[in-house]
PDB file of N, CA and C in Angstrom:
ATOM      1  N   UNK A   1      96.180  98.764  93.826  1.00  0.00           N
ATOM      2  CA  UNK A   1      96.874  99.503  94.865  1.00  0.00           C
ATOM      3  C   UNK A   1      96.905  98.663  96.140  1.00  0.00           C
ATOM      4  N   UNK A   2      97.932  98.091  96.458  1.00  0.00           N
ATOM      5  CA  UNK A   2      98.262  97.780  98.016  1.00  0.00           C
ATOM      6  C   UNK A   2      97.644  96.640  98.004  1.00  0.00           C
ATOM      7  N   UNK A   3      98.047  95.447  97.105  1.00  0.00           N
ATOM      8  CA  UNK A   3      97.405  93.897  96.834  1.00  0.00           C
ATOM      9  C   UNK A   3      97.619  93.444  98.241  1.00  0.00           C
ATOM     10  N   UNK A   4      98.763  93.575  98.489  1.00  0.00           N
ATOM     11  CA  UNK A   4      99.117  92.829 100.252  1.00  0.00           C
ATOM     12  C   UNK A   4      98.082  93.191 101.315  1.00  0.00           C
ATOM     13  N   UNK A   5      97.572  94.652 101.342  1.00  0.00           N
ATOM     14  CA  UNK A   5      96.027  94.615 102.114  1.00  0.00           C
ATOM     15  C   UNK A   5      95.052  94.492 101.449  1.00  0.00           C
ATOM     16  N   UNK A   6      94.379  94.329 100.298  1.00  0.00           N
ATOM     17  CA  UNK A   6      93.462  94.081  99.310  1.00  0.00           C
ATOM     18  C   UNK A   6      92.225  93.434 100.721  1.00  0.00           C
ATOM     19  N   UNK A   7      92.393  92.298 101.602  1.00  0.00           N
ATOM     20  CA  UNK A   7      91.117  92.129 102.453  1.00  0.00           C
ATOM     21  C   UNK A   7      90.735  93.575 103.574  1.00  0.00           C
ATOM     22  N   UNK A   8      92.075  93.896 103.918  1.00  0.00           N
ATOM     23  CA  UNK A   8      91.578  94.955 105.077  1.00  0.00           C
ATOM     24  C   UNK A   8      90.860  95.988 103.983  1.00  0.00           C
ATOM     25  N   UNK A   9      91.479  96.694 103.252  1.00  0.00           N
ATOM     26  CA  UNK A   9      90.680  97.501 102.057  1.00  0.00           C
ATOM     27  C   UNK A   9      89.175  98.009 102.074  1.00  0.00           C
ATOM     28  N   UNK A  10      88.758  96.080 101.716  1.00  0.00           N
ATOM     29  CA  UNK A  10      87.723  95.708 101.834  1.00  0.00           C
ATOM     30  C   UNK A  10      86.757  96.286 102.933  1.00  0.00           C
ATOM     31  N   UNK A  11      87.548  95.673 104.487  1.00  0.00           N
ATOM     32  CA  UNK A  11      86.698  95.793 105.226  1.00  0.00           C
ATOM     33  C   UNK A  11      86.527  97.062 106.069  1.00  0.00           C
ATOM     34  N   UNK A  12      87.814  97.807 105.478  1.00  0.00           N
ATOM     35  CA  UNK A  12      87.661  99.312 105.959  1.00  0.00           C
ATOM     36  C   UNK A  12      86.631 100.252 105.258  1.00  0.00           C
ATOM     37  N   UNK A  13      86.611  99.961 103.496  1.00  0.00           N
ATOM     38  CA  UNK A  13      85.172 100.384 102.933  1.00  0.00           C
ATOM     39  C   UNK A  13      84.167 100.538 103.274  1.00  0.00           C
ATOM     40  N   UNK A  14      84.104  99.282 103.971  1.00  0.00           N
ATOM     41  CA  UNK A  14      82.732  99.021 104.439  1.00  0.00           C
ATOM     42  C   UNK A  14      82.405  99.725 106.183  1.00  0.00           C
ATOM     43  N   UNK A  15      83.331  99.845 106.718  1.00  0.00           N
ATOM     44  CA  UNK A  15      83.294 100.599 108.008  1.00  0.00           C
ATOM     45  C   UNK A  15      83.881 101.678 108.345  1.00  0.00           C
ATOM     46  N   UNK A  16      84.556 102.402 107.303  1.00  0.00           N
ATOM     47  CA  UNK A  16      85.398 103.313 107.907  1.00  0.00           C
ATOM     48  C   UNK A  16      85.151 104.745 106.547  1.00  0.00           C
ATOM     49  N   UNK A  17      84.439 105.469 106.722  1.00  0.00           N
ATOM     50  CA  UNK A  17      83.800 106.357 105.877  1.00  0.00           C
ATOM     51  C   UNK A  17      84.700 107.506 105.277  1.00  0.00           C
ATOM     52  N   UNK A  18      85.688 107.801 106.041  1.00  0.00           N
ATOM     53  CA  UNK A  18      86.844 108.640 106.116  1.00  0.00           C
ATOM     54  C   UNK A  18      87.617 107.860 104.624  1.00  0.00           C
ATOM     55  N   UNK A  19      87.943 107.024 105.116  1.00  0.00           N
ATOM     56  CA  UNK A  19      88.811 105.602 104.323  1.00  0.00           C
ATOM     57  C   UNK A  19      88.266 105.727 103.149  1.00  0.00           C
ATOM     58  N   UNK A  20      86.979 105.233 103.170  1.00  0.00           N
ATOM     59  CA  UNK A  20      86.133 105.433 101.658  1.00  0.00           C
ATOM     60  C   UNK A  20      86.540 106.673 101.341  1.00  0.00           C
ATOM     61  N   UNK A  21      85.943 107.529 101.321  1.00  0.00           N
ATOM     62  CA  UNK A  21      86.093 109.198 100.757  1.00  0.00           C
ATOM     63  C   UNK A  21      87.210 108.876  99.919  1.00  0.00           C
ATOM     64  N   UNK A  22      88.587 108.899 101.284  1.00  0.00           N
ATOM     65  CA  UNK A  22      89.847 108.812 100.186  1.00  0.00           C
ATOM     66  C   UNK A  22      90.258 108.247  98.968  1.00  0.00           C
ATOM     67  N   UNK A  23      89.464 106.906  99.185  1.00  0.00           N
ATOM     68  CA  UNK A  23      90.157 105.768  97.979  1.00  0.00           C
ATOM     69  C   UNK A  23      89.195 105.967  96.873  1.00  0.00           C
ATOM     70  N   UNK A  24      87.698 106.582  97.436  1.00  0.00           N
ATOM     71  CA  UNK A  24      87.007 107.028  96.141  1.00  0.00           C
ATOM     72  C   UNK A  24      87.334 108.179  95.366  1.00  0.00           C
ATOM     73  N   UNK A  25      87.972 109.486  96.272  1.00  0.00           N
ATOM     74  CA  UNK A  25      88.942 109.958  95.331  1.00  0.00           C
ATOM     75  C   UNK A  25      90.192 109.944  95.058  1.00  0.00           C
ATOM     76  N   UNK A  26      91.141 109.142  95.602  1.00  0.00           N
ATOM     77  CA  UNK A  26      92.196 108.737  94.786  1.00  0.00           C
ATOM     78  C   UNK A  26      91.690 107.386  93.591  1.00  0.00           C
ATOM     79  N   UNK A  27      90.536 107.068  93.409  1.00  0.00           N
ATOM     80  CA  UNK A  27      90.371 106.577  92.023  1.00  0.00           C
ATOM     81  C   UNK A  27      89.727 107.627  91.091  1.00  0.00           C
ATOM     82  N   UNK A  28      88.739 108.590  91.536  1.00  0.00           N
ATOM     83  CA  UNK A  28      89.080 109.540  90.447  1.00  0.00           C
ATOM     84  C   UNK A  28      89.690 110.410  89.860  1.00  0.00           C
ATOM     85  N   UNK A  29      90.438 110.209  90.899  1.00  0.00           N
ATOM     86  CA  UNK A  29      91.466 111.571  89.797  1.00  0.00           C
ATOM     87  C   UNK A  29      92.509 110.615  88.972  1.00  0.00           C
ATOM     88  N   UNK A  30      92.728 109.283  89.689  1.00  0.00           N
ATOM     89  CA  UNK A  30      93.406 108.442  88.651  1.00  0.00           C
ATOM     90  C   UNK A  30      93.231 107.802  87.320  1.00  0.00           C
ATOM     91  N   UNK A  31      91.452 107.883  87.214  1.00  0.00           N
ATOM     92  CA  UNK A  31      90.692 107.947  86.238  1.00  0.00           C
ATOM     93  C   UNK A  31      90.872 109.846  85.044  1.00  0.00           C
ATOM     94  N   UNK A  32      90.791 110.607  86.263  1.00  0.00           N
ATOM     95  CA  UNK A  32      90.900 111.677  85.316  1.00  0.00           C
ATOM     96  C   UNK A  32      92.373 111.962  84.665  1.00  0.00           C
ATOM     97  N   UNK A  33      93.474 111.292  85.292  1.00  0.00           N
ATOM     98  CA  UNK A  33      94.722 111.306  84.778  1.00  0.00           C
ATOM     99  C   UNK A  33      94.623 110.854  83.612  1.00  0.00           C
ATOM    100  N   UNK A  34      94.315 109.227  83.523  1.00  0.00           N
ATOM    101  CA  UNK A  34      94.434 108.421  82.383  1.00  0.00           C
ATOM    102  C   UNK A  34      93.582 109.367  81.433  1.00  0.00           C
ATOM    103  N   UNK A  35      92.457 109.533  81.743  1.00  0.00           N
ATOM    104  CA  UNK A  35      91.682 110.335  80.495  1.00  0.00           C
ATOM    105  C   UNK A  35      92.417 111.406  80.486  1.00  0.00           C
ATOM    106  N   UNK A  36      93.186 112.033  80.684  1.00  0.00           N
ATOM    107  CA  UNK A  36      93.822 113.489  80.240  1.00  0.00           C
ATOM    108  C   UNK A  36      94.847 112.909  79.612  1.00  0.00           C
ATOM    109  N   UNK A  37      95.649 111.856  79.666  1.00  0.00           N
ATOM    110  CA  UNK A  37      96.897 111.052  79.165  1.00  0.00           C
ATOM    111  C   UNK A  37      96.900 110.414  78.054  1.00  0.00           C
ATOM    112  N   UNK A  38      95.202 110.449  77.779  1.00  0.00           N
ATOM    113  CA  UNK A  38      95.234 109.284  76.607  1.00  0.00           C
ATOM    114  C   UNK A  38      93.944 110.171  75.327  1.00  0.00           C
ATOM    115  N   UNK A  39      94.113 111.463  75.767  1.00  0.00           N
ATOM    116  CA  UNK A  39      93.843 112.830  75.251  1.00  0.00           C
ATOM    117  C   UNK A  39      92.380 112.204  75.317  1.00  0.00           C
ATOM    118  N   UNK A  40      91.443 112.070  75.858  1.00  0.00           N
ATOM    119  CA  UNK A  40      89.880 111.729  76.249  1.00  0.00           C
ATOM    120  C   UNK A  40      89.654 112.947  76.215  1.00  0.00           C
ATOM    121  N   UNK A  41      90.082 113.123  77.281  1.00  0.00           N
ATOM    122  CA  UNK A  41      89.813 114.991  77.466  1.00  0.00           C
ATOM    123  C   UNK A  41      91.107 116.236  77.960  1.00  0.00           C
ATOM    124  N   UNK A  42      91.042 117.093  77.559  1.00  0.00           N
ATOM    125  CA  UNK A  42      91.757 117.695  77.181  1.00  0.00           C
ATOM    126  C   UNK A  42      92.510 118.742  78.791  1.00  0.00           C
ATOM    127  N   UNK A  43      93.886 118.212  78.901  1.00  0.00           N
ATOM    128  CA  UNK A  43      94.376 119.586  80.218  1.00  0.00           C
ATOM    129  C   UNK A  43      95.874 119.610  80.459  1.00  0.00           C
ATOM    130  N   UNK A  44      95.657 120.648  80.924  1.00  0.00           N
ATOM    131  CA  UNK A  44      97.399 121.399  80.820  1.00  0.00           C
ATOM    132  C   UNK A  44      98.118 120.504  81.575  1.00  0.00           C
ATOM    133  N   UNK A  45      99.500 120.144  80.985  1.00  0.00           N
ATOM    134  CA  UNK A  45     100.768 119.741  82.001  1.00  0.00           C
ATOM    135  C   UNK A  45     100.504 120.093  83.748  1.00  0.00           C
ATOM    136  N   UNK A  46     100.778 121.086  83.899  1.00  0.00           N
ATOM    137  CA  UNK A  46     100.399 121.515  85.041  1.00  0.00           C
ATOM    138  C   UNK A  46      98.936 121.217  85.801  1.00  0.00           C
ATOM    139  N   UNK A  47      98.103 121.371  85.212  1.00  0.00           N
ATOM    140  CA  UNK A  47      97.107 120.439  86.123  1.00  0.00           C
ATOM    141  C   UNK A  47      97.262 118.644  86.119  1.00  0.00           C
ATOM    142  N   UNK A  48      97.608 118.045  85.049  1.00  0.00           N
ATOM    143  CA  UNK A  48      97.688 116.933  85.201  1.00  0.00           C
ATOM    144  C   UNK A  48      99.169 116.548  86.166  1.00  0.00           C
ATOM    145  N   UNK A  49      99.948 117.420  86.396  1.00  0.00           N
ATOM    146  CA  UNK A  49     100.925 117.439  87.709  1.00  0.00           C
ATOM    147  C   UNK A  49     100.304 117.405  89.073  1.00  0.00           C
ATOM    148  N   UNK A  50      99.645 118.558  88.999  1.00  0.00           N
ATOM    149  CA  UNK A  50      98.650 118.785  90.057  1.00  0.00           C
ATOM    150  C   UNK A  50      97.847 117.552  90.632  1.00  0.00           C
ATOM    151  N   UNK A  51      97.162 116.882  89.754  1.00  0.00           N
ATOM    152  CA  UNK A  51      96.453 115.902  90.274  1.00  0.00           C
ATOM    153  C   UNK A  51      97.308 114.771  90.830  1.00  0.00           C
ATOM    154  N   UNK A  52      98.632 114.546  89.669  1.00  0.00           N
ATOM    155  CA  UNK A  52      99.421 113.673  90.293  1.00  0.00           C
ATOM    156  C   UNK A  52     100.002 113.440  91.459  1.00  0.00           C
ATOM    157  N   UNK A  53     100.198 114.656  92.028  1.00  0.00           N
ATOM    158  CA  UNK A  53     100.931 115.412  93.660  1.00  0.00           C
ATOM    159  C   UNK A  53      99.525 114.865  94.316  1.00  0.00           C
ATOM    160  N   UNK A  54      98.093 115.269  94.178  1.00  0.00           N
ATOM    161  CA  UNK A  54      97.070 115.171  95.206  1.00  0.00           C
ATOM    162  C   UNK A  54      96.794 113.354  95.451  1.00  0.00           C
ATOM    163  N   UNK A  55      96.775 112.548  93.772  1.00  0.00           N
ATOM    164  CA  UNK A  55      96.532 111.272  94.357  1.00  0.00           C
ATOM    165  C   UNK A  55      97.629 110.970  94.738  1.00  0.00           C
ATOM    166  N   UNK A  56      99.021 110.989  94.939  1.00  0.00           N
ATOM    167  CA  UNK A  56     100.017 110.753  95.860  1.00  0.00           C
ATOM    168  C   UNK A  56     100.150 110.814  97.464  1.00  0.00           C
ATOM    169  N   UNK A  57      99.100 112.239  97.416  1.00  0.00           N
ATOM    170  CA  UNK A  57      99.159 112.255  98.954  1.00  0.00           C
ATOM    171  C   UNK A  57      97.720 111.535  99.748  1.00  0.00           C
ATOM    172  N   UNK A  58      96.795 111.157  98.282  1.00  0.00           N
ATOM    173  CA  UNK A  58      95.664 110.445  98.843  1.00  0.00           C
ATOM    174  C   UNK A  58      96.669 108.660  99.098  1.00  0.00           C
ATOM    175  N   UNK A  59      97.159 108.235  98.377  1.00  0.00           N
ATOM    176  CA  UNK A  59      97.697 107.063  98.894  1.00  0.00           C
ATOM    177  C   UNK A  59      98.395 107.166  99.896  1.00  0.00           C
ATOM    178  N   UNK A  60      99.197 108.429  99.872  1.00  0.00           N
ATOM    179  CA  UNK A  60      99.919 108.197 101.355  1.00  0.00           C
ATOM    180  C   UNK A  60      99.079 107.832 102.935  1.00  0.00           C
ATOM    181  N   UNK A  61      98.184 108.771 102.577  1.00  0.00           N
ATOM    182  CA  UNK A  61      97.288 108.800 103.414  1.00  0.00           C
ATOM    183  C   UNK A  61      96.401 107.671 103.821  1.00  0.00           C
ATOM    184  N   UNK A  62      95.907 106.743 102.436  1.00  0.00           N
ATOM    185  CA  UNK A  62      95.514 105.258 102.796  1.00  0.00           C
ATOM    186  C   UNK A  62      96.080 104.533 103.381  1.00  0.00           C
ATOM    187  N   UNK A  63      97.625 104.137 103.129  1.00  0.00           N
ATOM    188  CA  UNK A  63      98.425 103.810 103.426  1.00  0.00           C
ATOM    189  C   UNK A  63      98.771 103.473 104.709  1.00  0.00           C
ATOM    190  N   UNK A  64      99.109 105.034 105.477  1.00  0.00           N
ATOM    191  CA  UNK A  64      98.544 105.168 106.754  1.00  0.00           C
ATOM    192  C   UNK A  64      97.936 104.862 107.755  1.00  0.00           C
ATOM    193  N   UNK A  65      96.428 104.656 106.984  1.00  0.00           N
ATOM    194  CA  UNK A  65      95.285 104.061 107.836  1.00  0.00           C
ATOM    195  C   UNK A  65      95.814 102.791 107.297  1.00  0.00           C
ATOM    196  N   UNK A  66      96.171 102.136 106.972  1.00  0.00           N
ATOM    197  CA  UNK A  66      95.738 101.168 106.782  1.00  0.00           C
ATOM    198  C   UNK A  66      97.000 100.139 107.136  1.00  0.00           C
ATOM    199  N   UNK A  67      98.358 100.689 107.403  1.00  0.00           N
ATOM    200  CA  UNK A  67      99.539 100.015 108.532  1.00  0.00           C
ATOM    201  C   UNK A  67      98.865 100.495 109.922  1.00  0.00           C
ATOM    202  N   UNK A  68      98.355 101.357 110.039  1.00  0.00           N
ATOM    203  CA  UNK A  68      97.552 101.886 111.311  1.00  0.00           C
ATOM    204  C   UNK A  68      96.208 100.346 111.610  1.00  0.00           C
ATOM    205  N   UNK A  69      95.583 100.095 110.730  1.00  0.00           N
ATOM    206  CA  UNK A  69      94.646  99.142 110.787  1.00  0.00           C
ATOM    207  C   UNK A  69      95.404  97.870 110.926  1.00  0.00           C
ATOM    208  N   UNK A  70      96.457  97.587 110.301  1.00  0.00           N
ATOM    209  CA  UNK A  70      97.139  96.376 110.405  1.00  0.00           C
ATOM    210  C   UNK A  70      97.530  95.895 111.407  1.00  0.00           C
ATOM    211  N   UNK A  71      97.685  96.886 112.513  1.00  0.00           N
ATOM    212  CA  UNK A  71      98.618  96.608 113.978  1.00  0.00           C
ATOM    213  C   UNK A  71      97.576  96.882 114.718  1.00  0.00           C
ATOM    214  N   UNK A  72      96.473  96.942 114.661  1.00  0.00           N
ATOM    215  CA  UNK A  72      95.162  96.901 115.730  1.00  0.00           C
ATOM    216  C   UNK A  72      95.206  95.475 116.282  1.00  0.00           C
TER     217      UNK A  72
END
């Protein structure tokens, strides 16, 4: 996700706790996608929509901070 900031990423992890939260859960639910996708474990269309809409708005949201971090 977002190779072109891949260093700021980094150094927002490490300082910016908000930042973390997000990207630690927009990787799990992207983890729980794939496992619902690749029948691991088992869930309705509709929740696996659901999650798709929430890590969408978790990237938007990285995203964010992180053209926000770029122009500091």
């Amino acid at each position: 996700m977002f190779p072109e900031y891949r260093d700021l990423i980094t150094q927002l992890k490490h300082k910016d706790l908000h930042f973390t939260k997000l990207f630690e859960r927009h990787n799990e639910i992207d983890q729980q996608i794939q496992n619902f996708e690749a029948n691991v474990e088992q869930a309705s269309e509709l929740t696996i929509e659901t999650l798709k809409k929430e890590k969408l708005n978790l990237k938007d949201q990285l995203y964010a901070i992180l053209v926000k971090a770029s122009q500091a």
